[in-house]
C-alpha atoms as a PDB file:
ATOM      1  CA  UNK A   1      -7.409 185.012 142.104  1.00  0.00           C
ATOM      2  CA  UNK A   2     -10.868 184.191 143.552  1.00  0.00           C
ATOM      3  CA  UNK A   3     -12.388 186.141 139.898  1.00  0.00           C
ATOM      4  CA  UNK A   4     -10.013 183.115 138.519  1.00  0.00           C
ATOM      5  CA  UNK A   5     -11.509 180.304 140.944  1.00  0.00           C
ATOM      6  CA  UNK A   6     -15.140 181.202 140.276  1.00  0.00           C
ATOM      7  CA  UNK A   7     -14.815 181.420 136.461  1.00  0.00           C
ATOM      8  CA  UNK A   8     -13.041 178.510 136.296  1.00  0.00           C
ATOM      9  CA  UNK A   9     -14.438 175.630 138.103  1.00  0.00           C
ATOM     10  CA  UNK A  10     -11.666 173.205 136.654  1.00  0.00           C
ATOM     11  CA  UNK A  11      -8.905 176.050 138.245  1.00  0.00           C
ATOM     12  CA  UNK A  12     -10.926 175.671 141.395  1.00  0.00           C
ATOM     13  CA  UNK A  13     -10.860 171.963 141.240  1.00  0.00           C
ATOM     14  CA  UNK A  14      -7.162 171.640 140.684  1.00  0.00           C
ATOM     15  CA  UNK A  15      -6.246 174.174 143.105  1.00  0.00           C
ATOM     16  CA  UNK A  16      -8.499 172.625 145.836  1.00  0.00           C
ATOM     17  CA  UNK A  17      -6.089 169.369 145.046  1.00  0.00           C
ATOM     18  CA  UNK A  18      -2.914 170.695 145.502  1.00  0.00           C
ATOM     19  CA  UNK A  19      -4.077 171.484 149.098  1.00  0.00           C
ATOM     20  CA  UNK A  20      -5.336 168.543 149.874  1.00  0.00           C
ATOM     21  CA  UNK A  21      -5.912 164.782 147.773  1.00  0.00           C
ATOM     22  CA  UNK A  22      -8.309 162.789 149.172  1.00  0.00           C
ATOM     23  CA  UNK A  23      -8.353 158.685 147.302  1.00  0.00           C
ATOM     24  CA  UNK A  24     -10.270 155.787 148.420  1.00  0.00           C
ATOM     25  CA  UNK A  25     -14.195 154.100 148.353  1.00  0.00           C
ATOM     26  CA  UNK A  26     -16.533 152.101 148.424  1.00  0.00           C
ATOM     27  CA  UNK A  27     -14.528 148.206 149.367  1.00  0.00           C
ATOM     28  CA  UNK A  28     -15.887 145.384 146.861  1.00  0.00           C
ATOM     29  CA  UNK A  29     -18.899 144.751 149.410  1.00  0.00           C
ATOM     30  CA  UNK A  30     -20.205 148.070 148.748  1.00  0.00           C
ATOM     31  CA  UNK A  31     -20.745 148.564 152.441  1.00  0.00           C
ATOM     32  CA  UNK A  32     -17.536 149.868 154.019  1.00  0.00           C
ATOM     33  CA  UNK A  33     -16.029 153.067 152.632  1.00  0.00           C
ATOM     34  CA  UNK A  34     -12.036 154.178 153.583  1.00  0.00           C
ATOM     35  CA  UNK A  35     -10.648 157.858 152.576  1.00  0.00           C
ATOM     36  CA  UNK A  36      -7.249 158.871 152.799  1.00  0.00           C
ATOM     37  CA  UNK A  37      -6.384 161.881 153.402  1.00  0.00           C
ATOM     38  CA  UNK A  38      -3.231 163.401 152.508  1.00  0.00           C
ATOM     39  CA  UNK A  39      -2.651 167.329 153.289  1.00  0.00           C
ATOM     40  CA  UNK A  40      -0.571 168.824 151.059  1.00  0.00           C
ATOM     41  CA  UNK A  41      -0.882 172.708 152.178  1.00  0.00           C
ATOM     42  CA  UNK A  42       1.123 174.507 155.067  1.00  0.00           C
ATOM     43  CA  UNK A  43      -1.683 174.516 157.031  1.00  0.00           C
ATOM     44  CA  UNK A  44      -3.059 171.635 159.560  1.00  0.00           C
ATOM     45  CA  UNK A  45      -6.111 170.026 158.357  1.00  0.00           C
ATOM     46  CA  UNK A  46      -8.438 170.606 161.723  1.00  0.00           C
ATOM     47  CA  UNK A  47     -11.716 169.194 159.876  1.00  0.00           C
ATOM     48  CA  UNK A  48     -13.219 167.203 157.247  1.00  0.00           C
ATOM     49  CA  UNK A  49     -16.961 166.852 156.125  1.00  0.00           C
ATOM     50  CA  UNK A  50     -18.270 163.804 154.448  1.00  0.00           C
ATOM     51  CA  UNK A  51     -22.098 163.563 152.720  1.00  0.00           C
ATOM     52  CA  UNK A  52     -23.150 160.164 153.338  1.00  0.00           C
ATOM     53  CA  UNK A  53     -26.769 158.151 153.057  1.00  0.00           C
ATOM     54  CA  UNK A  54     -27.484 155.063 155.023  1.00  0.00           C
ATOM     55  CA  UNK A  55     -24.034 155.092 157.270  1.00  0.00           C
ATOM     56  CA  UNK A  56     -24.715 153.757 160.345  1.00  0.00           C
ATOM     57  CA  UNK A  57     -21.347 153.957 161.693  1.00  0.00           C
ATOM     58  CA  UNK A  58     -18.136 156.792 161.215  1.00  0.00           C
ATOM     59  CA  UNK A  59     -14.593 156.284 161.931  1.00  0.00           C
ATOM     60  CA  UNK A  60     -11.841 158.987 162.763  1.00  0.00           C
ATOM     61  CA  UNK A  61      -8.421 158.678 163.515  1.00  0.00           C
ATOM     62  CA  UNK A  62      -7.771 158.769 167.108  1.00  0.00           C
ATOM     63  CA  UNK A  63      -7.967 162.330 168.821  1.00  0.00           C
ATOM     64  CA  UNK A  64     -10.850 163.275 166.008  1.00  0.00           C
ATOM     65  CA  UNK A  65     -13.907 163.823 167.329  1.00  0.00           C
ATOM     66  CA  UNK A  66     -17.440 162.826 164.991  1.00  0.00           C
ATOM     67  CA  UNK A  67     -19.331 165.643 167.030  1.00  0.00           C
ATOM     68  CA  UNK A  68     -21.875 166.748 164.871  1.00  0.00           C
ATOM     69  CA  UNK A  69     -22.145 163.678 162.313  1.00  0.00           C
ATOM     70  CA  UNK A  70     -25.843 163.679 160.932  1.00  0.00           C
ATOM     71  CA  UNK A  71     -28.630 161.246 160.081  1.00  0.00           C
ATOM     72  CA  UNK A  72     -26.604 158.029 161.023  1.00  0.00           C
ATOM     73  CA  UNK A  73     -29.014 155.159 161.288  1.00  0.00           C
ATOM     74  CA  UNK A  74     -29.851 153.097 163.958  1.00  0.00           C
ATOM     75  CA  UNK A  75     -32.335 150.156 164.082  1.00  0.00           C
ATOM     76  CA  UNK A  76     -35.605 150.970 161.681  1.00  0.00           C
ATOM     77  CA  UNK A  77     -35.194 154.517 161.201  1.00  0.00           C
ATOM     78  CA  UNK A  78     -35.840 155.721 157.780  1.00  0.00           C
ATOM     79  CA  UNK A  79     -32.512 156.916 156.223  1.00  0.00           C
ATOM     80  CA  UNK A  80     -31.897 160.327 155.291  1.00  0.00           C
ATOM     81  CA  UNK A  81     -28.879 162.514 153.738  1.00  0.00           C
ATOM     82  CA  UNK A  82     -26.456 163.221 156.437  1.00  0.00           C
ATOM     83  CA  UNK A  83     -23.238 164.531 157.125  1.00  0.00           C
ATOM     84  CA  UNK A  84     -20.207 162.713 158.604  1.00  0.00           C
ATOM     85  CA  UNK A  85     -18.105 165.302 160.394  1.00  0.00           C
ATOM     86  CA  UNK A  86     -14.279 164.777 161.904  1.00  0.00           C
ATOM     87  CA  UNK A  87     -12.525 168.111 163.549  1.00  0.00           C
ATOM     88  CA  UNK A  88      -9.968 168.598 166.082  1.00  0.00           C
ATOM     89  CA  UNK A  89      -9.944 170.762 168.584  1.00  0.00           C
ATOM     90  CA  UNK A  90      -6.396 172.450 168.321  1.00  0.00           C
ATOM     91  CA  UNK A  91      -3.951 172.336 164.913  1.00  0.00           C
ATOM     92  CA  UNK A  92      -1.601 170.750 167.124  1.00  0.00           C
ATOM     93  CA  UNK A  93      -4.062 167.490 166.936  1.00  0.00           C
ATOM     94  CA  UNK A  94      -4.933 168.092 162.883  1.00  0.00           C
ATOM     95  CA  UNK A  95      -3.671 167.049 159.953  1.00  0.00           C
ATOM     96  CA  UNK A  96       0.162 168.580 159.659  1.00  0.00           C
ATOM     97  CA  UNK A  97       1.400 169.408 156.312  1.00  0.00           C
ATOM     98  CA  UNK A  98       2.683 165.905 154.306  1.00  0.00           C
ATOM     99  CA  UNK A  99       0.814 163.742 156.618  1.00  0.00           C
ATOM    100  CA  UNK A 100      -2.028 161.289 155.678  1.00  0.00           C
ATOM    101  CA  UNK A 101      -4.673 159.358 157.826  1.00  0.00           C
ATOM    102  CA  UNK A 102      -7.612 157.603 156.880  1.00  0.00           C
ATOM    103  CA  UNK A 103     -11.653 157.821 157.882  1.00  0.00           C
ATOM    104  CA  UNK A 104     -14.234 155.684 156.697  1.00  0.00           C
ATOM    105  CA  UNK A 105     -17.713 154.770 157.786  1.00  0.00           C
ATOM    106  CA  UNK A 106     -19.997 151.726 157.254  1.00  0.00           C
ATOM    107  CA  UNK A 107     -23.485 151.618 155.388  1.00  0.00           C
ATOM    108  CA  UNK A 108     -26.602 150.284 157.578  1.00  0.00           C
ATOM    109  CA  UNK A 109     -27.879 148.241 154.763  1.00  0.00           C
ATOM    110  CA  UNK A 110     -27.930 148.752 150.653  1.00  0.00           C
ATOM    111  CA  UNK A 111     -29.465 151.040 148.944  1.00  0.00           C
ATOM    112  CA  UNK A 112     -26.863 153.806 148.713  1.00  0.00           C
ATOM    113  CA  UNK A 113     -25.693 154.559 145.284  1.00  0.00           C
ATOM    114  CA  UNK A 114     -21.568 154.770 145.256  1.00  0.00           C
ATOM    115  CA  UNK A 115     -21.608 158.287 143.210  1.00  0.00           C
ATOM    116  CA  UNK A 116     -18.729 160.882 143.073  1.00  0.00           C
ATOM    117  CA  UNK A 117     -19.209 164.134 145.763  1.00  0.00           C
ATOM    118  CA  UNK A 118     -17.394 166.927 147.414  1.00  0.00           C
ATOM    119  CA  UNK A 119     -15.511 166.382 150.474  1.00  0.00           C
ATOM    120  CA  UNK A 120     -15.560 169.411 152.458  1.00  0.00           C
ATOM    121  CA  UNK A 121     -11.714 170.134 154.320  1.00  0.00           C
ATOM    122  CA  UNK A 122     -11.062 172.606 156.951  1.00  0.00           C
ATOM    123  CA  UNK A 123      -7.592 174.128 157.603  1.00  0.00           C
ATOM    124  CA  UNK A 124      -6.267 175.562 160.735  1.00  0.00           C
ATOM    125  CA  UNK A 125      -6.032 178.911 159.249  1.00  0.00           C
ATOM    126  CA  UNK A 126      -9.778 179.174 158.139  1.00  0.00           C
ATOM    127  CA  UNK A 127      -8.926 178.072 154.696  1.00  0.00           C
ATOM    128  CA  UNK A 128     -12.330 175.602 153.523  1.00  0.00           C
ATOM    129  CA  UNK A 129     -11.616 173.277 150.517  1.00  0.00           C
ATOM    130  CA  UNK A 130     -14.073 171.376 148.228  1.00  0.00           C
ATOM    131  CA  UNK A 131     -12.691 168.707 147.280  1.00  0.00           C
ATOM    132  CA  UNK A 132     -14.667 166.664 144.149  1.00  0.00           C
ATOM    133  CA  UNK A 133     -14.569 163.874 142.606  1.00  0.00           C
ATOM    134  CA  UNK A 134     -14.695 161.687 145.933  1.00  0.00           C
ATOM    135  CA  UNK A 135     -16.345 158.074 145.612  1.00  0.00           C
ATOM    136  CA  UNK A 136     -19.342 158.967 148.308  1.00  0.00           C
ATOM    137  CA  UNK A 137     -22.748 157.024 149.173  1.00  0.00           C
ATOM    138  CA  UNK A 138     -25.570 158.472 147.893  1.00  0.00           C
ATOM    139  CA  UNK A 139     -29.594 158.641 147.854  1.00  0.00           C
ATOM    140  CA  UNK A 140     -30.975 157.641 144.184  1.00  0.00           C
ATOM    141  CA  UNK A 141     -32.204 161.150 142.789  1.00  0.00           C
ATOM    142  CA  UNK A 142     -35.891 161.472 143.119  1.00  0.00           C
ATOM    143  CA  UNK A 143     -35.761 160.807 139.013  1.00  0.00           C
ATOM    144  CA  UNK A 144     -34.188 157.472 139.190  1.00  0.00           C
ATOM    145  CA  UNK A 145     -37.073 156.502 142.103  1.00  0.00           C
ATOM    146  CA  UNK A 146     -39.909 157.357 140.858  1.00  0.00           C
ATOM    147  CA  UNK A 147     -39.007 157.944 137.165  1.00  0.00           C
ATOM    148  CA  UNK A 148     -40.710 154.368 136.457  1.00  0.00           C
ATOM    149  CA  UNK A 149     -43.952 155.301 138.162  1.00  0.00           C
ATOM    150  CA  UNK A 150     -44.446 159.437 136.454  1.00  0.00           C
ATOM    151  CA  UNK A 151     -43.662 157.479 133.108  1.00  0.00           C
ATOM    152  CA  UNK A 152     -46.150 154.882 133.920  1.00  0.00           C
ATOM    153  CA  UNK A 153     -48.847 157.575 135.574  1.00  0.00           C
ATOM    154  CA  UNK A 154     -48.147 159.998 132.654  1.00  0.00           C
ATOM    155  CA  UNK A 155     -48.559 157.171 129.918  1.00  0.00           C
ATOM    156  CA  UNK A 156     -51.928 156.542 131.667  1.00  0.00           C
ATOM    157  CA  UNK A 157     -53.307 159.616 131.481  1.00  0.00           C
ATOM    158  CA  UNK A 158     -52.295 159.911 127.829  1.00  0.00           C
ATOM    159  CA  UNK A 159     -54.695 156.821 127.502  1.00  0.00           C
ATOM    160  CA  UNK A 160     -57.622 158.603 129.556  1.00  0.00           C
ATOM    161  CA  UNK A 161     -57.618 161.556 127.937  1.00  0.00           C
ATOM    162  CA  UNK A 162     -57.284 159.741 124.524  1.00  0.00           C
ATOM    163  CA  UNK A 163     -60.316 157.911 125.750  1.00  0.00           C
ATOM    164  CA  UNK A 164     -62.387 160.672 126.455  1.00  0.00           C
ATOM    165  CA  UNK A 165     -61.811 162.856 123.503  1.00  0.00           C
ATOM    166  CA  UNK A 166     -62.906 159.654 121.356  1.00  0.00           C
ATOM    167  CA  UNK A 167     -66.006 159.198 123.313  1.00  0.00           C
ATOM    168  CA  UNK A 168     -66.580 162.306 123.019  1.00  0.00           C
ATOM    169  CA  UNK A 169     -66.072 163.062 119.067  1.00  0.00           C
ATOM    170  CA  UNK A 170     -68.261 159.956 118.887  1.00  0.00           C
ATOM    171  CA  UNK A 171     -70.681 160.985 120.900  1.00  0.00           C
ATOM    172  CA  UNK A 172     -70.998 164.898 118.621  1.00  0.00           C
ATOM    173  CA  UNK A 173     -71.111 162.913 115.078  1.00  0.00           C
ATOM    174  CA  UNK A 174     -74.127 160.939 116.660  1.00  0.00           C
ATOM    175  CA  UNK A 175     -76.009 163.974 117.197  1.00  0.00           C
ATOM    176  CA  UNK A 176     -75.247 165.669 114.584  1.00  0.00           C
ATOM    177  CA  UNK A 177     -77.508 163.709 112.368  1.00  0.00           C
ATOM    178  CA  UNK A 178     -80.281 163.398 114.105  1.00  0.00           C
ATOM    179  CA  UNK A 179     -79.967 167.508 114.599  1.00  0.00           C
ATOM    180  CA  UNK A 180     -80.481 168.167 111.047  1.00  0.00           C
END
């Protein structure tokens, strides 16, 4: 079975969903995100992980605890990739089979990019889930950053170089007559 999950990421994908669906985003503002999550294995869901950039704020049902929720921002700190985090601390307080609730944070400010991500879920009996596909905020890639200025430093270096191997050619045929 596990041969199956790892040659098949689609299997794993599907499989991952029948223990667990997980809908919801990004609101029309852009700012406030809201998951639900609906377990559908025979196992309590005790914990849920959420990649976030630029939250500044996390919401659990009541009885979750955000212990160990990274990189939220507060006043001028410079955002960074982080890590919402929900758990319980017995199955009796999780997730029981068929039931749904909803978490959800709140962005500091714009700048994240609403991209699809995995959703990491926790079951009671040490089960972990990846769930993909999940509308998550998100850091712009390095590439989308500063892919305007490499294009722009790379184009001018073309032009230096070009420069110099002119000045240069010129400057050989110039002595080349006055050589002979």
């Amino acid at each position: 079975m596990v041969a199956a999950l790892l040659a098949f990421p689609c299997a794993a994908r599907c499989y991952a969903e029948q223990r667990v669906r997980i809908t919801g985003g990004a609101d029309e503002s852009g700012q406030n995100y809201a998951w639900t999550v609906e377990n559908l294995y025979t196992s309590p869901v005790v914990g849920l992980e959420f990649p976030h950039f630029r939250a500044d704020t996390f919401f659990a049902p009541a009885g979750w605890s955000k212990e160990g929720t990274t990189n939220l921002v507060h006043g001028g700190e410079r955002p960074r990739p982080g890590v919402c985090r929900a758990s319980v601390s017995s199955p009796e307080q999780g997730l029981a089979p068929g039931q749904s609730a909803t978490f959800g944070l709140r962005l500091a400010r714009a700048g994240a990019l609403r991209r699809p991500g995995t959703v990491t879920v926790r079951f009671a009996d040490h089960t972990v889930v990846a769930v993909g596909g999940v509308e998550l905020p998100t850091a712009e890639p390095f590439s989308e950053r500063m892919g305007m200025a490499l294009g722009l430093g790379a184009l001018l270096a073309i032009l230096v170089i070009a420069e110099v191997h002119r000045r240069r050619r010129r400057a050989a045929s110039v002595q080349k007559p006055s050589e002979a």
